[in-house]
PDB file of N, CA and C in Angstrom:
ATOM      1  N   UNK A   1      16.128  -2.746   4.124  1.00  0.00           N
ATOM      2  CA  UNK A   1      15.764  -1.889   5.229  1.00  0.00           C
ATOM      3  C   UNK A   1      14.849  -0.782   4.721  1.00  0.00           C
ATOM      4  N   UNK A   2      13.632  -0.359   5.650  1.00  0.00           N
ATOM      5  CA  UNK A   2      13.267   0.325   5.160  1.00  0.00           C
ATOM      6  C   UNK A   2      13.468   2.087   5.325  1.00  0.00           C
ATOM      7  N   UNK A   3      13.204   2.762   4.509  1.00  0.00           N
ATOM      8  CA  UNK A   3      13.607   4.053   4.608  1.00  0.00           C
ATOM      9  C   UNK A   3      12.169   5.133   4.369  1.00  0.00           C
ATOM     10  N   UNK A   4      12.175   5.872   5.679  1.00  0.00           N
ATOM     11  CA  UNK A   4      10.628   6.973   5.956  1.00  0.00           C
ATOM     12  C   UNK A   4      11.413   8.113   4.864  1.00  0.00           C
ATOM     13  N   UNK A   5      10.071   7.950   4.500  1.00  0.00           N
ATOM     14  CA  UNK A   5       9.781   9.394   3.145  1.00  0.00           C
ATOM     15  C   UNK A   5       9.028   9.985   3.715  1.00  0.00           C
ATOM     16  N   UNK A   6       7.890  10.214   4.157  1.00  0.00           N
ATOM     17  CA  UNK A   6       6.954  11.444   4.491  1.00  0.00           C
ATOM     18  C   UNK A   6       5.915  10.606   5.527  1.00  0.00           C
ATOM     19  N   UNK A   7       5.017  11.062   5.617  1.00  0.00           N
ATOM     20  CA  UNK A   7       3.852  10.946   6.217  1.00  0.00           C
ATOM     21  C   UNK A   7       2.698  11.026   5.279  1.00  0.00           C
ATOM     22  N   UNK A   8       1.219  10.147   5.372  1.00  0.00           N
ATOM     23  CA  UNK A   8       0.318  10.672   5.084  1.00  0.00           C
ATOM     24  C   UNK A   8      -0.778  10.894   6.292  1.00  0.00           C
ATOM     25  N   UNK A   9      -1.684  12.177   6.238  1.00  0.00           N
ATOM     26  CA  UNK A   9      -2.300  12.459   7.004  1.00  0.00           C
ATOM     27  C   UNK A   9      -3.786  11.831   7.259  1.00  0.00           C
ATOM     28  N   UNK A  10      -4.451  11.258   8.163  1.00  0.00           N
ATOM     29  CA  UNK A  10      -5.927  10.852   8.601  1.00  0.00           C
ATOM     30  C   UNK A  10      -7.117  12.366   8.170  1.00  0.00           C
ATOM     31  N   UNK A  11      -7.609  12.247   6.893  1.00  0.00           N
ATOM     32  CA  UNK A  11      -8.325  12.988   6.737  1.00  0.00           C
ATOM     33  C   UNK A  11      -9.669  13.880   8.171  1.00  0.00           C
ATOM     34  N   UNK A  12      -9.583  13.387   9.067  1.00  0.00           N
ATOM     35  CA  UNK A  12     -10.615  13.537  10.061  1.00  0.00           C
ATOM     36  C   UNK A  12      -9.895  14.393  11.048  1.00  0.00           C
ATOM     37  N   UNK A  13      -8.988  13.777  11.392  1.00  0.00           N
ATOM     38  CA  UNK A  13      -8.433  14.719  12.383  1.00  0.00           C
ATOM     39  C   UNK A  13      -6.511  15.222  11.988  1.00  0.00           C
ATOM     40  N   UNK A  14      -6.209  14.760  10.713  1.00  0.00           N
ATOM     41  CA  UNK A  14      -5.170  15.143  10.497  1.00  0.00           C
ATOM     42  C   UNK A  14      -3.843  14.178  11.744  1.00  0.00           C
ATOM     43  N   UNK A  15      -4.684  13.309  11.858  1.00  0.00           N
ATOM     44  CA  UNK A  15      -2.697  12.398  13.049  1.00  0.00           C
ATOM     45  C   UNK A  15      -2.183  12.000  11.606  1.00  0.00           C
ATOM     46  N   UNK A  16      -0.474  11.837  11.782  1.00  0.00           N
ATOM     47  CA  UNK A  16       0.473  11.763  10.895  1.00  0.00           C
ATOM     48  C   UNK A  16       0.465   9.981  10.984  1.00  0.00           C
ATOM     49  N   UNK A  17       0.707   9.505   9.789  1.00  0.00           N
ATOM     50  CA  UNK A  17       1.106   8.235   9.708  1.00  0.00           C
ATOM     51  C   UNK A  17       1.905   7.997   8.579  1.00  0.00           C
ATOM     52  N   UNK A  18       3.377   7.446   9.293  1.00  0.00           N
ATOM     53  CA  UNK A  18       4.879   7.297   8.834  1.00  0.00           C
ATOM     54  C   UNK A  18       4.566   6.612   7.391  1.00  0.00           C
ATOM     55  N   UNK A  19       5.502   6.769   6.572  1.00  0.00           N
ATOM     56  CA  UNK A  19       5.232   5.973   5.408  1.00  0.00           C
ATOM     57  C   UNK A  19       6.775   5.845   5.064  1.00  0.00           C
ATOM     58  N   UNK A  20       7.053   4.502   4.706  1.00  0.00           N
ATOM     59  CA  UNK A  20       8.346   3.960   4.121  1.00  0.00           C
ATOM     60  C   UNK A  20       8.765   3.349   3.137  1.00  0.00           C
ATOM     61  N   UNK A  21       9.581   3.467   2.455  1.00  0.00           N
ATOM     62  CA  UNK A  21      10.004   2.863   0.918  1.00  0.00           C
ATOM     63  C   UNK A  21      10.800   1.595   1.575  1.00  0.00           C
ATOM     64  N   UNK A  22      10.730   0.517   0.844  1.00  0.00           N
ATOM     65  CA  UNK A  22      12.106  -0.047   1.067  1.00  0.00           C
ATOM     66  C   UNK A  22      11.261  -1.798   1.196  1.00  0.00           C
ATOM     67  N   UNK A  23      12.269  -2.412   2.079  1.00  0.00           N
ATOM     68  CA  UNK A  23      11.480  -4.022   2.365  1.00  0.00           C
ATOM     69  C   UNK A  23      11.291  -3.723   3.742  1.00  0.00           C
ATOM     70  N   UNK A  24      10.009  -4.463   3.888  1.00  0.00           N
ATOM     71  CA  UNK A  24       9.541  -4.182   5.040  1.00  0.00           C
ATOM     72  C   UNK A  24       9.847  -5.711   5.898  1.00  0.00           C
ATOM     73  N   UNK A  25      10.639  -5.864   6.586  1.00  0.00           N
ATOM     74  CA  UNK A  25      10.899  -6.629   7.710  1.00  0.00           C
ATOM     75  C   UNK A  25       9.827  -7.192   8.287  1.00  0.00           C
ATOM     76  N   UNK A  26       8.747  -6.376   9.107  1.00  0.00           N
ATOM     77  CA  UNK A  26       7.863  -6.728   9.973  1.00  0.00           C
ATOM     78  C   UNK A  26       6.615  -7.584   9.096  1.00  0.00           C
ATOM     79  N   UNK A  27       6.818  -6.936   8.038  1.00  0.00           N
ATOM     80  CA  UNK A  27       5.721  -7.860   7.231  1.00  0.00           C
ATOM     81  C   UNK A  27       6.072  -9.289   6.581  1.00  0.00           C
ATOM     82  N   UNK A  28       7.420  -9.218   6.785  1.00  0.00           N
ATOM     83  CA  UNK A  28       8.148 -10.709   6.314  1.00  0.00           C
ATOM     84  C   UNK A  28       8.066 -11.615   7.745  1.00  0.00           C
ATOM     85  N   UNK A  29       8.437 -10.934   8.826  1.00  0.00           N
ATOM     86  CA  UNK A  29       8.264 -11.776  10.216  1.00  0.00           C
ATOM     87  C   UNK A  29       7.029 -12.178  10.479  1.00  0.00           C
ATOM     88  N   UNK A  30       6.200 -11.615  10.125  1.00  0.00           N
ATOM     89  CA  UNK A  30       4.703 -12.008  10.954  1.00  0.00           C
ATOM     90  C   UNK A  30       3.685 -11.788   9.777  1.00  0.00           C
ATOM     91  N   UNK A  31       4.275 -11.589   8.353  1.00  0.00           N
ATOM     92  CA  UNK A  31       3.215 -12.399   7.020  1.00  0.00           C
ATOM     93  C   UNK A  31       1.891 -11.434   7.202  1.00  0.00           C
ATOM     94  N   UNK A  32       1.173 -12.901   7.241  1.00  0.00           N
ATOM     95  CA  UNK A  32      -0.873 -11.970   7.325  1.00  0.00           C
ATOM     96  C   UNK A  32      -0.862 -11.173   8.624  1.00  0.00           C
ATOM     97  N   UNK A  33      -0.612 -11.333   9.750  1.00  0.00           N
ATOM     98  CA  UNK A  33      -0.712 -10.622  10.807  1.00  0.00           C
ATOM     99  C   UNK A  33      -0.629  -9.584  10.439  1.00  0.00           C
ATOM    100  N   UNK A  34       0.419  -8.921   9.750  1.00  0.00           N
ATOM    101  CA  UNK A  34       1.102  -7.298   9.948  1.00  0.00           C
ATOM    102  C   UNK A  34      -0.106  -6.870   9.104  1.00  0.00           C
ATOM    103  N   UNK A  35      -0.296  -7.434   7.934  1.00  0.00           N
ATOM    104  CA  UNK A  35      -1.544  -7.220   7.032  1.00  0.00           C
ATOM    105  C   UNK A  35      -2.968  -6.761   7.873  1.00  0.00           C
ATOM    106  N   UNK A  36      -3.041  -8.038   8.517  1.00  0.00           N
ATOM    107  CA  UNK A  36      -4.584  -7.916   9.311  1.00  0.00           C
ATOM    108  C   UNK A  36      -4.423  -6.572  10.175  1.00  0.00           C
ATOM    109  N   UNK A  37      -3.547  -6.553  10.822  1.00  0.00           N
ATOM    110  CA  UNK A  37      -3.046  -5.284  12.158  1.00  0.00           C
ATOM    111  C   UNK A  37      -3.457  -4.108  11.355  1.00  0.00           C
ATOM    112  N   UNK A  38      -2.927  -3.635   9.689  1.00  0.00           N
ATOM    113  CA  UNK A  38      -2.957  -2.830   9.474  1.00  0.00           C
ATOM    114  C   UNK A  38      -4.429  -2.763   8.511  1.00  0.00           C
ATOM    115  N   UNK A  39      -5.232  -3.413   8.688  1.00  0.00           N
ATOM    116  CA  UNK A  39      -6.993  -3.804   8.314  1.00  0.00           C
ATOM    117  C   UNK A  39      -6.609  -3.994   6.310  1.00  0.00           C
ATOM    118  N   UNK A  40      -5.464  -4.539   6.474  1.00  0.00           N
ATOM    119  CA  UNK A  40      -5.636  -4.634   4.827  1.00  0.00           C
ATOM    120  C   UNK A  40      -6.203  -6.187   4.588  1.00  0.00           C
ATOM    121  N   UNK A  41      -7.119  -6.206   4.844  1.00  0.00           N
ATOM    122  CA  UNK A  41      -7.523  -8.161   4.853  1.00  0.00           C
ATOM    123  C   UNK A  41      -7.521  -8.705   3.815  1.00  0.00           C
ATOM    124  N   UNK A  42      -7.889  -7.959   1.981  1.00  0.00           N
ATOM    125  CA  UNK A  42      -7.186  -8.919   1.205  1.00  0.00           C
ATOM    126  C   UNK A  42      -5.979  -8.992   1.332  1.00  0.00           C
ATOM    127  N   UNK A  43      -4.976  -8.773   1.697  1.00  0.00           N
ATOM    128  CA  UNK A  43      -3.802  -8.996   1.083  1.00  0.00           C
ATOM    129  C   UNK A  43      -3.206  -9.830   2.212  1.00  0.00           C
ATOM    130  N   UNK A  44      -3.912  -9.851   3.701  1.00  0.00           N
ATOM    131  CA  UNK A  44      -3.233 -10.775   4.366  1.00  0.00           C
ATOM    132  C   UNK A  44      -3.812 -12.088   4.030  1.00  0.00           C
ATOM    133  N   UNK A  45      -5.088 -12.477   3.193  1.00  0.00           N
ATOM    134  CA  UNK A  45      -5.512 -13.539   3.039  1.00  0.00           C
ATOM    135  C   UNK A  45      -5.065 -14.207   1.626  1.00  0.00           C
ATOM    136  N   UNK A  46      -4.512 -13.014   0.704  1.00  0.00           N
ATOM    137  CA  UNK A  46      -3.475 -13.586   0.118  1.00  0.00           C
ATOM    138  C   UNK A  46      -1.837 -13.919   0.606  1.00  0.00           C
ATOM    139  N   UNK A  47      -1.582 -13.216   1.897  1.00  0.00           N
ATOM    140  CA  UNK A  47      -0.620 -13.622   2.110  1.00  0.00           C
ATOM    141  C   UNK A  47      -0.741 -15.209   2.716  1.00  0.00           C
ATOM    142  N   UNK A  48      -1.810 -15.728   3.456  1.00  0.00           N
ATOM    143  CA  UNK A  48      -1.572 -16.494   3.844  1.00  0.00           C
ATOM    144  C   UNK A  48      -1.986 -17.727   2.652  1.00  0.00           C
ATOM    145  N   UNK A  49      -3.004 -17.604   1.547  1.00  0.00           N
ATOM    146  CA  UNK A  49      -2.583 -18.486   0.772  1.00  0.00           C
ATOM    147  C   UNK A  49      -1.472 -19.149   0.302  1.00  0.00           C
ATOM    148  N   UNK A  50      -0.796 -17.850   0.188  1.00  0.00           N
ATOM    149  CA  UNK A  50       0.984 -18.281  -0.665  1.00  0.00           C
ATOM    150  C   UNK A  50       1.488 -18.556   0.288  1.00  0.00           C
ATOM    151  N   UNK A  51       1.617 -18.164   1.764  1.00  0.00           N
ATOM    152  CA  UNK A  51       2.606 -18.557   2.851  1.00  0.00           C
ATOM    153  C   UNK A  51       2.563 -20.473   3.041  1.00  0.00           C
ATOM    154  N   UNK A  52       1.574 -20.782   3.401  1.00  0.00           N
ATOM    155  CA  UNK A  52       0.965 -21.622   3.583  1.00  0.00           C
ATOM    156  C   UNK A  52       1.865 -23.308   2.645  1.00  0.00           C
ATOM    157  N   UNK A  53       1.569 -23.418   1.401  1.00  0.00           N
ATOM    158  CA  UNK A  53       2.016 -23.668   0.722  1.00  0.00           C
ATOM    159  C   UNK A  53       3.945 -24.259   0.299  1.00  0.00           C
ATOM    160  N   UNK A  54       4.128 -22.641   0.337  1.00  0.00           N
ATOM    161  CA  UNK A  54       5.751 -22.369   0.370  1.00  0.00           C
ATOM    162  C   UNK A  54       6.519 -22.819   1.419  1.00  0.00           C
ATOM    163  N   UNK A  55       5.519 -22.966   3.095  1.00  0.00           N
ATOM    164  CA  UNK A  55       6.428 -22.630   4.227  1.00  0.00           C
ATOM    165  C   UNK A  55       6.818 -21.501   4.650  1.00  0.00           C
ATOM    166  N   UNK A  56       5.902 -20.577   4.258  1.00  0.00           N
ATOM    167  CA  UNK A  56       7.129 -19.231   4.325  1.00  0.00           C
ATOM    168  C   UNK A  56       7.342 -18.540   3.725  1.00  0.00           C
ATOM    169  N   UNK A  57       8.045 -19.128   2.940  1.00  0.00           N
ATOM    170  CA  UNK A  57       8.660 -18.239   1.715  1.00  0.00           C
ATOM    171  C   UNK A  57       8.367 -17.220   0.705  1.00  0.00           C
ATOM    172  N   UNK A  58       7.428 -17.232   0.494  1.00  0.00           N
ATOM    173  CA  UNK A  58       6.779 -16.329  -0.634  1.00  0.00           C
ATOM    174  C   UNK A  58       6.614 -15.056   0.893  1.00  0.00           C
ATOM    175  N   UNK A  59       7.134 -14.626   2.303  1.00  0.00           N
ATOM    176  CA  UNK A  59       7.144 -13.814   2.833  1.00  0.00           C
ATOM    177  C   UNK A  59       8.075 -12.735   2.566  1.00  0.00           C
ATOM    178  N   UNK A  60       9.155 -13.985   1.406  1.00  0.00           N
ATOM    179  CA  UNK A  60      10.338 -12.671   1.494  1.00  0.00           C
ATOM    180  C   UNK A  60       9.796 -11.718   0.228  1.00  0.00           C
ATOM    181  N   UNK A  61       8.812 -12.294  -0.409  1.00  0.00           N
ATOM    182  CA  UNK A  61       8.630 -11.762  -1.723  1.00  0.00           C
ATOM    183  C   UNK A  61       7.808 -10.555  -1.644  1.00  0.00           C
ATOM    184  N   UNK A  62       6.485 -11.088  -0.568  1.00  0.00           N
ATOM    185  CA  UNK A  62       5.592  -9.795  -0.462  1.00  0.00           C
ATOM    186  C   UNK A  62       6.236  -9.077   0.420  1.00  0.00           C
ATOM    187  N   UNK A  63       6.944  -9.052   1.142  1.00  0.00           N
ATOM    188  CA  UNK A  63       7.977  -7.818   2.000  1.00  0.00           C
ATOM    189  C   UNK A  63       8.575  -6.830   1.147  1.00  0.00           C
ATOM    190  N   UNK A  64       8.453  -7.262  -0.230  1.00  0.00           N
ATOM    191  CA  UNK A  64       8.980  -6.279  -1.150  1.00  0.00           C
ATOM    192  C   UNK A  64       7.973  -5.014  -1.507  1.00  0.00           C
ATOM    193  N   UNK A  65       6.718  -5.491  -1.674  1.00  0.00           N
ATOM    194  CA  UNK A  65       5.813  -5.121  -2.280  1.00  0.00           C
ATOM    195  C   UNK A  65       4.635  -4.347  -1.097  1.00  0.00           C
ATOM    196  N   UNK A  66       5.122  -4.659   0.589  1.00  0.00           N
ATOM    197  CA  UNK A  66       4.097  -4.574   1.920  1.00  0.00           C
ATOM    198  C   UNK A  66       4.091  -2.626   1.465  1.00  0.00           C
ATOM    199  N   UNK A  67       5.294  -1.785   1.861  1.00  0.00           N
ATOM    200  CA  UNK A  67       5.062  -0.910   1.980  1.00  0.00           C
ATOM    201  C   UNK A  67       4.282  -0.024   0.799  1.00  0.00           C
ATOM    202  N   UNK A  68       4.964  -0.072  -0.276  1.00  0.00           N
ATOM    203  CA  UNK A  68       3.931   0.683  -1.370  1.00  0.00           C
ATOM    204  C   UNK A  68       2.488   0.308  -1.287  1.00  0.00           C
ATOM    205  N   UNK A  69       2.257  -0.924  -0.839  1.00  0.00           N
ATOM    206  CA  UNK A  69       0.966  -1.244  -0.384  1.00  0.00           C
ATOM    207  C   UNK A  69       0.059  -0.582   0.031  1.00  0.00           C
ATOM    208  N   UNK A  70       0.640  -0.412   0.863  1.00  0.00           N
ATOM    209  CA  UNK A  70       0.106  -0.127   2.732  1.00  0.00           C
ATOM    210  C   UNK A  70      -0.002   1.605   2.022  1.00  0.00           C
ATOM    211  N   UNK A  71       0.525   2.209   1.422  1.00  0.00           N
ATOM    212  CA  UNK A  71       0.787   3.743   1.191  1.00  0.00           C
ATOM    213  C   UNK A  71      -0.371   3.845   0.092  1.00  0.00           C
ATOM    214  N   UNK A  72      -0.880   2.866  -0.880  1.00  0.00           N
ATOM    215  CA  UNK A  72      -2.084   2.686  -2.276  1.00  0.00           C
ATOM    216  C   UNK A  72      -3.001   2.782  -0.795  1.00  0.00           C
ATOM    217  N   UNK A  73      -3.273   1.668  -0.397  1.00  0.00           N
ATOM    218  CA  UNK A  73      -4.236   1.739   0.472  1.00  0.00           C
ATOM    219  C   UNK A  73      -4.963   2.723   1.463  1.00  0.00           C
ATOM    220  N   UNK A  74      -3.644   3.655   2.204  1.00  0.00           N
ATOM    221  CA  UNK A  74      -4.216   4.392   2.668  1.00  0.00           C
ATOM    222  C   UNK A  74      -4.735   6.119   2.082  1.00  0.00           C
ATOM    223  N   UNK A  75      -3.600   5.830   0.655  1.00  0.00           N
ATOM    224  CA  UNK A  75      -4.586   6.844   0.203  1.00  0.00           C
ATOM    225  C   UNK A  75      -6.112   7.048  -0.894  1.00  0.00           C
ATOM    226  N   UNK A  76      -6.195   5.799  -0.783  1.00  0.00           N
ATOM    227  CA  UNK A  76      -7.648   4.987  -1.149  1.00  0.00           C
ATOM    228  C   UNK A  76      -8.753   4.778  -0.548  1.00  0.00           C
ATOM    229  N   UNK A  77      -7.858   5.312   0.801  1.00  0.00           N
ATOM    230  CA  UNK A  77      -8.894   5.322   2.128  1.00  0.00           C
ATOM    231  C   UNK A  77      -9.169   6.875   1.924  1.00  0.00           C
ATOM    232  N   UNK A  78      -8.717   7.748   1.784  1.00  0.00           N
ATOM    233  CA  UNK A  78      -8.647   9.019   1.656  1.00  0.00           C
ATOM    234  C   UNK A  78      -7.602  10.104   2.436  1.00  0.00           C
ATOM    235  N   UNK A  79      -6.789   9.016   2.508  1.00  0.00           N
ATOM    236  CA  UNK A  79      -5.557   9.966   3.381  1.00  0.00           C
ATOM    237  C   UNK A  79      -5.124  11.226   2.421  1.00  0.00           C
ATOM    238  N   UNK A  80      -4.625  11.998   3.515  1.00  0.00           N
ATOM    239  CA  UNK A  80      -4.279  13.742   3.181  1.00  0.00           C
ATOM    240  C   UNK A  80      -2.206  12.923   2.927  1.00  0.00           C
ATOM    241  N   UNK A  81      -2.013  13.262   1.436  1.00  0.00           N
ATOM    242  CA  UNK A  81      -0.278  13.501   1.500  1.00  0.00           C
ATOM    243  C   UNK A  81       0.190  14.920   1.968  1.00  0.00           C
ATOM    244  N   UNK A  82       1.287  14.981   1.548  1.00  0.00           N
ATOM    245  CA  UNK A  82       1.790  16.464   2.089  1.00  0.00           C
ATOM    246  C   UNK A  82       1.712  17.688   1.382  1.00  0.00           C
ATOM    247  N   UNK A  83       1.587  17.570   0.073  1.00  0.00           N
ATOM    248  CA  UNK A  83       0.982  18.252  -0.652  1.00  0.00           C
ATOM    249  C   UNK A  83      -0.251  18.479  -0.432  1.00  0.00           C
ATOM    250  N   UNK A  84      -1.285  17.942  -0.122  1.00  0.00           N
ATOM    251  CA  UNK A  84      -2.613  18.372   0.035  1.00  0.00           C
ATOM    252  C   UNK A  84      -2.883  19.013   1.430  1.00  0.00           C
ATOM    253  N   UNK A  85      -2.163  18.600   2.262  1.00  0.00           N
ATOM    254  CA  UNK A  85      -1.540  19.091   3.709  1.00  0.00           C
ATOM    255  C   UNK A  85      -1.690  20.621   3.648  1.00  0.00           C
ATOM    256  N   UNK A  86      -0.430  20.932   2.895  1.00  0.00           N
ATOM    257  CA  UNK A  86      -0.408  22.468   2.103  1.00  0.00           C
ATOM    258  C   UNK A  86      -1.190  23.067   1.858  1.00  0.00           C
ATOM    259  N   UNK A  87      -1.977  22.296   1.224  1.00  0.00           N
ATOM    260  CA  UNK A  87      -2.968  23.293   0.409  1.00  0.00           C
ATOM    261  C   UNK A  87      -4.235  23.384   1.809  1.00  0.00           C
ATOM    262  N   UNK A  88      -4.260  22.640   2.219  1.00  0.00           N
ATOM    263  CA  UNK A  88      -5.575  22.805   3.570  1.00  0.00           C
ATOM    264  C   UNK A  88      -4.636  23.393   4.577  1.00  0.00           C
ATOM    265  N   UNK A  89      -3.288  23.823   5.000  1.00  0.00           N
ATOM    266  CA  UNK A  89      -2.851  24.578   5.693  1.00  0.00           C
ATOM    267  C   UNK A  89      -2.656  26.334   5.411  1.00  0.00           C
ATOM    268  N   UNK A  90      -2.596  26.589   4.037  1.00  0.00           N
ATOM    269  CA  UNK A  90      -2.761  27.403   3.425  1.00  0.00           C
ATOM    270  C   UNK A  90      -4.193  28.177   3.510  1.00  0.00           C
ATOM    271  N   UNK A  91      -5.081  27.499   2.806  1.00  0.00           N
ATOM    272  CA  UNK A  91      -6.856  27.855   3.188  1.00  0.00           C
ATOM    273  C   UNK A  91      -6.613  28.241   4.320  1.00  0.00           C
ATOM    274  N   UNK A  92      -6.156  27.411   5.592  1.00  0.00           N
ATOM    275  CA  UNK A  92      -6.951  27.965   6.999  1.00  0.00           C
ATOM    276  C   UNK A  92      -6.320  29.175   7.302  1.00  0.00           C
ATOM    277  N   UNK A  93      -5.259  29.371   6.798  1.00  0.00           N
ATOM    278  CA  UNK A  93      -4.546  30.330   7.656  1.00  0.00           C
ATOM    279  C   UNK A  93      -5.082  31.897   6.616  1.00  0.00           C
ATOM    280  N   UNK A  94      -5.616  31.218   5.396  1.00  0.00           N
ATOM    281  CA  UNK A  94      -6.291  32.209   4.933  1.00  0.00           C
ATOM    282  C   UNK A  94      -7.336  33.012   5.058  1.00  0.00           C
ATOM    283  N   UNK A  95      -8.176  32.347   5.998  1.00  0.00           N
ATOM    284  CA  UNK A  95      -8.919  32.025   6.512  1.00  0.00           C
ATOM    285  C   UNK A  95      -9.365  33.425   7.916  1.00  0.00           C
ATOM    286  N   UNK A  96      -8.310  32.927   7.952  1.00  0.00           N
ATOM    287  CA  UNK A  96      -7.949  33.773   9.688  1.00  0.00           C
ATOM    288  C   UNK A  96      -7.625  35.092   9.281  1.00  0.00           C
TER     289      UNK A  96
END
């Protein structure tokens, strides 16, 4: 099951997006989909190599590995963590 640790923030306008440790369920039910949904397209096109193959199976494996994923990725994209949050909430109000 998975378990929410924090949020990282959309550098542009700052919306919050949940972030979770743990096995991710939704990415074991629906494999490349959850991948594609969330625009990570290598990894759903590796998911569907290995799915393919197995039947399946290799879904329970990358369900292990979906969320830390998904959390590299988006701060590769340039997402704000909560620490950096801070520090640009800090500036503004310094600001003022």
């Amino acid at each position: 099951m998975s378990k929410h640790i924090g949020y990282l923030y959309n550098p542009n306008n700052y919306h919050p997006i949940d972030i979770y440790k743990g096995y991710n369920f939704p990415c074991f039910l629906f494999g490349f989909i959850w991948f594609f949904l969330k625009g990570m397209y290598g990894w759903g096109v590796l998911s569907i190599i290995l799915s393919f193959p197995t039947w399946g199976i290799a879904n329970i494996f990358i369900g292990i590995f979906a969320n830390g994923e998904y959390q590299k990725f988006l701060l590769n994209k340039g997402y704000l963590n909560d620490e950096q949050m801070r520090i640009l909430n800090d500036a503004y109000a310094e600001e003022k």
